[in-house]
N, C-alpha and C. Protein backbone atom coordinates (compact mmCIF):
# COMPACT_ATOMS: atom_id res chain seq x y z
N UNK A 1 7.67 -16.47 -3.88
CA UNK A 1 7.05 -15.17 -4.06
C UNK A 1 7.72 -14.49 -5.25
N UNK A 2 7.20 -13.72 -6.02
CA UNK A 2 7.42 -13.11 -7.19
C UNK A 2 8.26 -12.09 -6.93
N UNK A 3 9.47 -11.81 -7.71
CA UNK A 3 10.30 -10.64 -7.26
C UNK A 3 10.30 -9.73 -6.96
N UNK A 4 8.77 -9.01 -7.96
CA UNK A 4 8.59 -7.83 -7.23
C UNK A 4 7.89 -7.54 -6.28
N UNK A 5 7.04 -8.50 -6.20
CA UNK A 5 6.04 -8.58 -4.54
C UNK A 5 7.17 -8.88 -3.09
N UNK A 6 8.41 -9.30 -3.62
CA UNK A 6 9.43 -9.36 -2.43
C UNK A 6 10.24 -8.54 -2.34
N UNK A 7 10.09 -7.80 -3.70
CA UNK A 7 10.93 -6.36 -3.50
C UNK A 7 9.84 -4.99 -2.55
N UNK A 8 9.51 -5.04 -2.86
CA UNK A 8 7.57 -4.60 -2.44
C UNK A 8 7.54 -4.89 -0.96
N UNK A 9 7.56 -6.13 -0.92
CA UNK A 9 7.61 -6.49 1.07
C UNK A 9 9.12 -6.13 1.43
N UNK A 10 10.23 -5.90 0.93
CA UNK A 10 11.27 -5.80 1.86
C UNK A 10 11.70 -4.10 1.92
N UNK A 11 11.15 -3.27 0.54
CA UNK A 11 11.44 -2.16 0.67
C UNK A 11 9.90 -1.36 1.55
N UNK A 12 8.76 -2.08 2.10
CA UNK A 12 7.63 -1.76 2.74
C UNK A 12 8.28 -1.75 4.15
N UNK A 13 8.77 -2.79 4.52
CA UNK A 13 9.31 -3.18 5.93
C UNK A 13 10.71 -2.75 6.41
N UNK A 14 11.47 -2.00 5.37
CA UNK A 14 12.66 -1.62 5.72
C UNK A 14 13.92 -3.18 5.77
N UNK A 15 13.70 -4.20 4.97
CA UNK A 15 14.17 -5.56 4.99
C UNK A 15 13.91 -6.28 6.80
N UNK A 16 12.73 -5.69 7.16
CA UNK A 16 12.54 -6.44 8.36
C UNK A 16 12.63 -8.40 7.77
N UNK A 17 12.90 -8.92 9.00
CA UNK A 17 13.18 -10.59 9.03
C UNK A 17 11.59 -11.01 9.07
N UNK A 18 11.39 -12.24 8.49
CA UNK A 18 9.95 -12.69 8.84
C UNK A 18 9.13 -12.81 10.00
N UNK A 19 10.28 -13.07 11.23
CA UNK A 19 10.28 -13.02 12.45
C UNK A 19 9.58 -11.48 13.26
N UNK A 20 10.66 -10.63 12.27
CA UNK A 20 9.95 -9.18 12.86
C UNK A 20 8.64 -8.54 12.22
N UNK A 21 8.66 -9.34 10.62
CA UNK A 21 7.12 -9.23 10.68
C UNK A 21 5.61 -9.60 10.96
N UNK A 22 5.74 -10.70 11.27
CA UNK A 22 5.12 -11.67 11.96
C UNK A 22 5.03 -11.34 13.38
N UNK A 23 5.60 -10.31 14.16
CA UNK A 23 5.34 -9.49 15.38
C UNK A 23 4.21 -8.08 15.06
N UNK A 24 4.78 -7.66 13.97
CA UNK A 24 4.26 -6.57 13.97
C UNK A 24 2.27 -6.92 13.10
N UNK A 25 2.83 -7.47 12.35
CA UNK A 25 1.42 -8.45 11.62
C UNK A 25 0.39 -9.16 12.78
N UNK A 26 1.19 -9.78 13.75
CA UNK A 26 0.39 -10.15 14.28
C UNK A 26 0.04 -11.60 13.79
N UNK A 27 0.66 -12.22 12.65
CA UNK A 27 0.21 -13.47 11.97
C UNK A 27 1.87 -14.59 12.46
N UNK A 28 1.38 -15.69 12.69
CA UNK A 28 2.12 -16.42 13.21
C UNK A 28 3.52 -16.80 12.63
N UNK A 29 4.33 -16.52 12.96
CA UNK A 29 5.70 -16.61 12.53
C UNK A 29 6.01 -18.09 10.96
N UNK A 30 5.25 -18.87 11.60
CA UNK A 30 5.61 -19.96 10.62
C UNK A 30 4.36 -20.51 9.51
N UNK A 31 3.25 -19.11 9.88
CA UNK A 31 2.27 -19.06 8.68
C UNK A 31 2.95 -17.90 7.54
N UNK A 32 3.57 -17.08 8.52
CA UNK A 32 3.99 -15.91 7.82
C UNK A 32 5.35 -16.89 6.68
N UNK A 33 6.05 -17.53 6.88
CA UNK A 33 7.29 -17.44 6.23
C UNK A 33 6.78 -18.78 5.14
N UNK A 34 5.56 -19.21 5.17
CA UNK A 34 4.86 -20.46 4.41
C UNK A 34 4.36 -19.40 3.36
N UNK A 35 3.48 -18.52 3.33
CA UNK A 35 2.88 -17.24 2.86
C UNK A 35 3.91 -16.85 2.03
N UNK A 36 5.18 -16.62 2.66
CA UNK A 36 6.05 -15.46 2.22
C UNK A 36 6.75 -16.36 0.56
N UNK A 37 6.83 -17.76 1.12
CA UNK A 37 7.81 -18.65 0.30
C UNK A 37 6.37 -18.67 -1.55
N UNK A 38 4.83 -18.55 -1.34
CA UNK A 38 4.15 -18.69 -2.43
C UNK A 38 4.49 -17.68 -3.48
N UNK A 39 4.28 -18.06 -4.51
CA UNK A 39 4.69 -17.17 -6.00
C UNK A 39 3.63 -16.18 -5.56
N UNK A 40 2.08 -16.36 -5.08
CA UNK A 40 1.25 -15.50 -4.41
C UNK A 40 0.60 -15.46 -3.42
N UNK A 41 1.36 -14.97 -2.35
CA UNK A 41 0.80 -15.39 -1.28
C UNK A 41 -0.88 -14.55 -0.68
N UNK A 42 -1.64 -15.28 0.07
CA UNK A 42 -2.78 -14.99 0.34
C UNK A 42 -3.35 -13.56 0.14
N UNK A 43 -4.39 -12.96 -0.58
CA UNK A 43 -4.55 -11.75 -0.41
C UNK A 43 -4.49 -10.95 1.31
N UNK A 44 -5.07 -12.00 2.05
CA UNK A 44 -5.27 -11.60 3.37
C UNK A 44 -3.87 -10.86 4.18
N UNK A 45 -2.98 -11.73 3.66
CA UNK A 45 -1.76 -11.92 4.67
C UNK A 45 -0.70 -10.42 4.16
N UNK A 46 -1.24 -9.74 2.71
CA UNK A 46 -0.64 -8.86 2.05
C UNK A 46 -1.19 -7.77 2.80
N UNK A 47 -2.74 -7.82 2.80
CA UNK A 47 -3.32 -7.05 3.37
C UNK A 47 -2.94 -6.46 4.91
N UNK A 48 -2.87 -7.86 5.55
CA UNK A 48 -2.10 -7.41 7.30
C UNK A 48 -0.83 -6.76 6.92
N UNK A 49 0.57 -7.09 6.08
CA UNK A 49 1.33 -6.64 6.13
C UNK A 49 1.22 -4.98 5.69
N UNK A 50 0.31 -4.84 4.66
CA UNK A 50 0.30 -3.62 4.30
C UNK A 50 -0.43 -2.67 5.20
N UNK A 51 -1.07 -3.22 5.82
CA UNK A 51 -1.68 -1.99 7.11
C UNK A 51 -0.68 -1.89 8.41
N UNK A 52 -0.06 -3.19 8.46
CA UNK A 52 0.93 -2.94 9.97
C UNK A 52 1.74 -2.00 9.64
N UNK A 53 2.24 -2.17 8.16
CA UNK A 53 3.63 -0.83 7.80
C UNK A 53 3.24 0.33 7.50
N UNK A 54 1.58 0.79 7.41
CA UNK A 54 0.73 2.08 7.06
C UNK A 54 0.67 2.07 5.39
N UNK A 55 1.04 1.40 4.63
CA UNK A 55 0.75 1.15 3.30
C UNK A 55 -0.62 0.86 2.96
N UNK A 56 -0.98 0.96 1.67
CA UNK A 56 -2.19 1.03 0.79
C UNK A 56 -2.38 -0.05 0.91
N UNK A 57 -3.17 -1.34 1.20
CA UNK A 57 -3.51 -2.63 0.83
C UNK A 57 -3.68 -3.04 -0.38
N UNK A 58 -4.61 -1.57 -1.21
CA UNK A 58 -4.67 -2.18 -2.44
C UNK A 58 -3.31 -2.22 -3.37
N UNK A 59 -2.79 -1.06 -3.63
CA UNK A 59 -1.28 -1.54 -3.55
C UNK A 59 -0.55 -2.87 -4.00
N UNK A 60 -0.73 -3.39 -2.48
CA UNK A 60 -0.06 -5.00 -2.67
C UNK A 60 -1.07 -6.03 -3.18
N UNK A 61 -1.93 -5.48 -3.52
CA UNK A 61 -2.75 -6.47 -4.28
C UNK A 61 -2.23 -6.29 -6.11
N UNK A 62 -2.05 -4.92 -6.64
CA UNK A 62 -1.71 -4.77 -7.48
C UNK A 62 0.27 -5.50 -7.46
N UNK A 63 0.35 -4.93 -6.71
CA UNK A 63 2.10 -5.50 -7.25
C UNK A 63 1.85 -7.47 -6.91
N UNK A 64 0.87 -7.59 -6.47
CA UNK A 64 1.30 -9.69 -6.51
C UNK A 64 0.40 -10.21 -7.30
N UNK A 65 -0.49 -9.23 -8.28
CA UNK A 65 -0.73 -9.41 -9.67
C UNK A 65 -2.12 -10.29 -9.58
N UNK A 66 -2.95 -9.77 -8.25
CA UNK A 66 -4.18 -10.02 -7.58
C UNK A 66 -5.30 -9.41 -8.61
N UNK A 67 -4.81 -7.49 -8.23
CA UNK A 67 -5.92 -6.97 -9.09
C UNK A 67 -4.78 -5.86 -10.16
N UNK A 68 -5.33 -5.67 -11.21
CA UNK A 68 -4.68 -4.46 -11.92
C UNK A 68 -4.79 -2.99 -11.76
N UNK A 69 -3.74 -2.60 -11.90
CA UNK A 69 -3.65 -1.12 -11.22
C UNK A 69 -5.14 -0.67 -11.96
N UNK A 70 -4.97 -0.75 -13.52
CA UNK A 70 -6.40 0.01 -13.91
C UNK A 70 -7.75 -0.62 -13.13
N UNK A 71 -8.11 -1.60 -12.66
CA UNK A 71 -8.95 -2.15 -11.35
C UNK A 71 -9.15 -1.17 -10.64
N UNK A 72 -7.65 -1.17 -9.74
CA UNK A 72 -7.31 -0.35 -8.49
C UNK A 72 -7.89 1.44 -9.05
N UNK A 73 -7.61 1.69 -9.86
CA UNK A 73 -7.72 3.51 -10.16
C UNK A 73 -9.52 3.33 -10.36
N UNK A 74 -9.75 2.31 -10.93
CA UNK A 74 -11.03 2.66 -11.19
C UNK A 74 -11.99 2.56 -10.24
N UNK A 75 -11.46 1.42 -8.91
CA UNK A 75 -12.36 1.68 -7.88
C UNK A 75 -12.17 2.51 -7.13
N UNK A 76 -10.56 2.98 -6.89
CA UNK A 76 -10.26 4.09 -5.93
C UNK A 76 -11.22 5.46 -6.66
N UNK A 77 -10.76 6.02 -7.69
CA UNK A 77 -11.05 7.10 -8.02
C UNK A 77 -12.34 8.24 -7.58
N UNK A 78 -13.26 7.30 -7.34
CA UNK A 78 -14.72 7.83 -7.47
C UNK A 78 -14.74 8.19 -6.00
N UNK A 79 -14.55 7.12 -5.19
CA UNK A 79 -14.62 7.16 -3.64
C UNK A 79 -13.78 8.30 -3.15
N UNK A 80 -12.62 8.15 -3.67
CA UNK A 80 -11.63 8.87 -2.92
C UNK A 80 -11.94 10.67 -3.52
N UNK A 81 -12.13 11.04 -4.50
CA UNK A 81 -12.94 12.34 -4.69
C UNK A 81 -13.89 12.64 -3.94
N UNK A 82 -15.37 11.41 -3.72
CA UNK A 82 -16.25 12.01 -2.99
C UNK A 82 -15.83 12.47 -1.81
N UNK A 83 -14.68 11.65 -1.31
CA UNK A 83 -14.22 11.70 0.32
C UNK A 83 -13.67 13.39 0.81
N UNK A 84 -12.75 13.53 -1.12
CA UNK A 84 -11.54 14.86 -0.80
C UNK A 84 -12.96 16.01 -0.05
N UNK A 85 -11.91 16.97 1.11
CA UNK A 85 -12.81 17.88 0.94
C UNK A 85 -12.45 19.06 -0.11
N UNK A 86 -13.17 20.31 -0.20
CA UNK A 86 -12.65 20.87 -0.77
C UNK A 86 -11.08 22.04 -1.09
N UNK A 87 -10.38 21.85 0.11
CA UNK A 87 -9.21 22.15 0.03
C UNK A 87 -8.65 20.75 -0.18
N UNK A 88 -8.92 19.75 -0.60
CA UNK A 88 -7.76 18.95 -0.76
C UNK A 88 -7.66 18.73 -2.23
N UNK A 89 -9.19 19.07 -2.67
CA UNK A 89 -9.20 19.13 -3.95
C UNK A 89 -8.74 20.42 -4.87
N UNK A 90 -8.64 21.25 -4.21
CA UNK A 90 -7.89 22.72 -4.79
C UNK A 90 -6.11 22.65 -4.47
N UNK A 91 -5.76 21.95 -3.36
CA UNK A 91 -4.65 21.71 -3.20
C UNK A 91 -3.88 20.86 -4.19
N UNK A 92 -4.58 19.78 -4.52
CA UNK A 92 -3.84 19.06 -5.57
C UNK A 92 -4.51 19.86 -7.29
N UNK A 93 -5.02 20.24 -7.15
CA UNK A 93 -5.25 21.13 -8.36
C UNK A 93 -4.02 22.07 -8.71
N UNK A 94 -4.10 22.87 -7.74
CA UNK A 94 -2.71 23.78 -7.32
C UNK A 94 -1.25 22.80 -8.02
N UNK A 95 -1.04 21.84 -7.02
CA UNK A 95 -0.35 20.76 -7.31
C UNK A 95 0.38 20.34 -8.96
N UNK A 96 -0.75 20.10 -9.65
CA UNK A 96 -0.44 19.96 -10.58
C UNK A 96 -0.40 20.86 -11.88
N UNK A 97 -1.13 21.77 -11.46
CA UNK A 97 -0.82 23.37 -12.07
C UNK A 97 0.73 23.80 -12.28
N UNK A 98 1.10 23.39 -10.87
CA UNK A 98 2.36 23.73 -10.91
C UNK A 98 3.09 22.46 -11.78
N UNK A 99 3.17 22.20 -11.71
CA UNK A 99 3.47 20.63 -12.30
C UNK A 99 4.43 19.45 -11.45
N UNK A 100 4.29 19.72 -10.63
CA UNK A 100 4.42 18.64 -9.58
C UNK A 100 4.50 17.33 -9.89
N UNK A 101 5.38 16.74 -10.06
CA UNK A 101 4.89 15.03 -10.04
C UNK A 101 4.66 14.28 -8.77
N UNK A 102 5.19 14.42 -7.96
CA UNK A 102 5.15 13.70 -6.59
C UNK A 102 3.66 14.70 -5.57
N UNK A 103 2.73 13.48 -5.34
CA UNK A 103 1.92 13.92 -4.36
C UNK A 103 2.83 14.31 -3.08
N UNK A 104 2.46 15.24 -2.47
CA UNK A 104 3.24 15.37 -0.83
C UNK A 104 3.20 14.50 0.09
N UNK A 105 4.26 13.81 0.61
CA UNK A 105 4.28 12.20 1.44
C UNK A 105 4.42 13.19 2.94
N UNK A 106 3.95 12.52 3.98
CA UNK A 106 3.84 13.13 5.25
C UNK A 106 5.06 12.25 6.13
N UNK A 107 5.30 11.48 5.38
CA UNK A 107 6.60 10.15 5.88
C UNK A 107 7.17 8.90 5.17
N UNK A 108 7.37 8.28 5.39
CA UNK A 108 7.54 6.46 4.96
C UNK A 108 6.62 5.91 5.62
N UNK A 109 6.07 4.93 4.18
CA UNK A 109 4.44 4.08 4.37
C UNK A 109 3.26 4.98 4.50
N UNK A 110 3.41 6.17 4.21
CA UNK A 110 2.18 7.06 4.08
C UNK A 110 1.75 7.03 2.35
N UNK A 111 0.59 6.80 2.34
CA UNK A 111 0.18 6.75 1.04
C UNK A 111 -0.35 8.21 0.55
N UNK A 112 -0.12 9.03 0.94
CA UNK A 112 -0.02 10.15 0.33
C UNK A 112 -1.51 11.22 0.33
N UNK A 113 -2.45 10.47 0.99
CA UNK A 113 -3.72 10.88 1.13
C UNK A 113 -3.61 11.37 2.45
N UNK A 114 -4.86 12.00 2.71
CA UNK A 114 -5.32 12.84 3.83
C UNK A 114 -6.67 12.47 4.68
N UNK A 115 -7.01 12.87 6.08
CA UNK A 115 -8.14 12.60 6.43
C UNK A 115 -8.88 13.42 6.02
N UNK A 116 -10.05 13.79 5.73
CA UNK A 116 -11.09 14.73 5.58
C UNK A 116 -10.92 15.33 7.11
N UNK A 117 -10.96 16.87 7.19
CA UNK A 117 -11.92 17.35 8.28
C UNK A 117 -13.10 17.61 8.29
């Protein structure tokens, strides 16, 4: 696996063992550590890891050099506006008015977005 896709999985999981991710994944302990050992391992298997830890999927598609971030912005962008409602879109307006660099995180593995009400 590529350094930073294993820097990526160990700072996602808190350096959980393959063992403990492969519990929480749900994917079999000795598919998981076959996966883990590829320069790129399966989009699928990035994907389980990145939803068991509450991370972005697309994300780990960008850091194991699947899709490119400019990919990623260009499909996120459109969707994820139609979705904002309109305080979320005045909120990050606000946001960067002020000049803010950091979106507001609600925790670790929160990607920084919101549900619509």
């Amino acid at each position: 696996m590529r350094e930073q896709l294993k820097q990526w999985v160990d700072d996602l999981t808190g350096g959980d063992s393959t063992r403990a991710i492969a519990v929480v994944t749900g994917i079999p302990q000795a598919t998981l550590a076959r996966h883990l050992t590829m320069d790129t391992p399966p989009v699928e298997t990035l994907i389980e890891i990145a939803r068991a830890y509450n991370a972005n999927p697309v994300e780990a598609q960008v850091v194991a050099g699947i899709i490119t971030e400019a990919e990623a912005h260009r499909a996120g962008s459109g969707s994820a506006i139609r979705l904002a409602s309109t305080r979320q879109l005045l909120t990050e307006l606000i946001r960067r008015d002020r000049g803010d660099e950091e979106p507001t995180r609600r925790g670790p593995g929160h990607n920084g977005t919101r549900v619509p009400r």
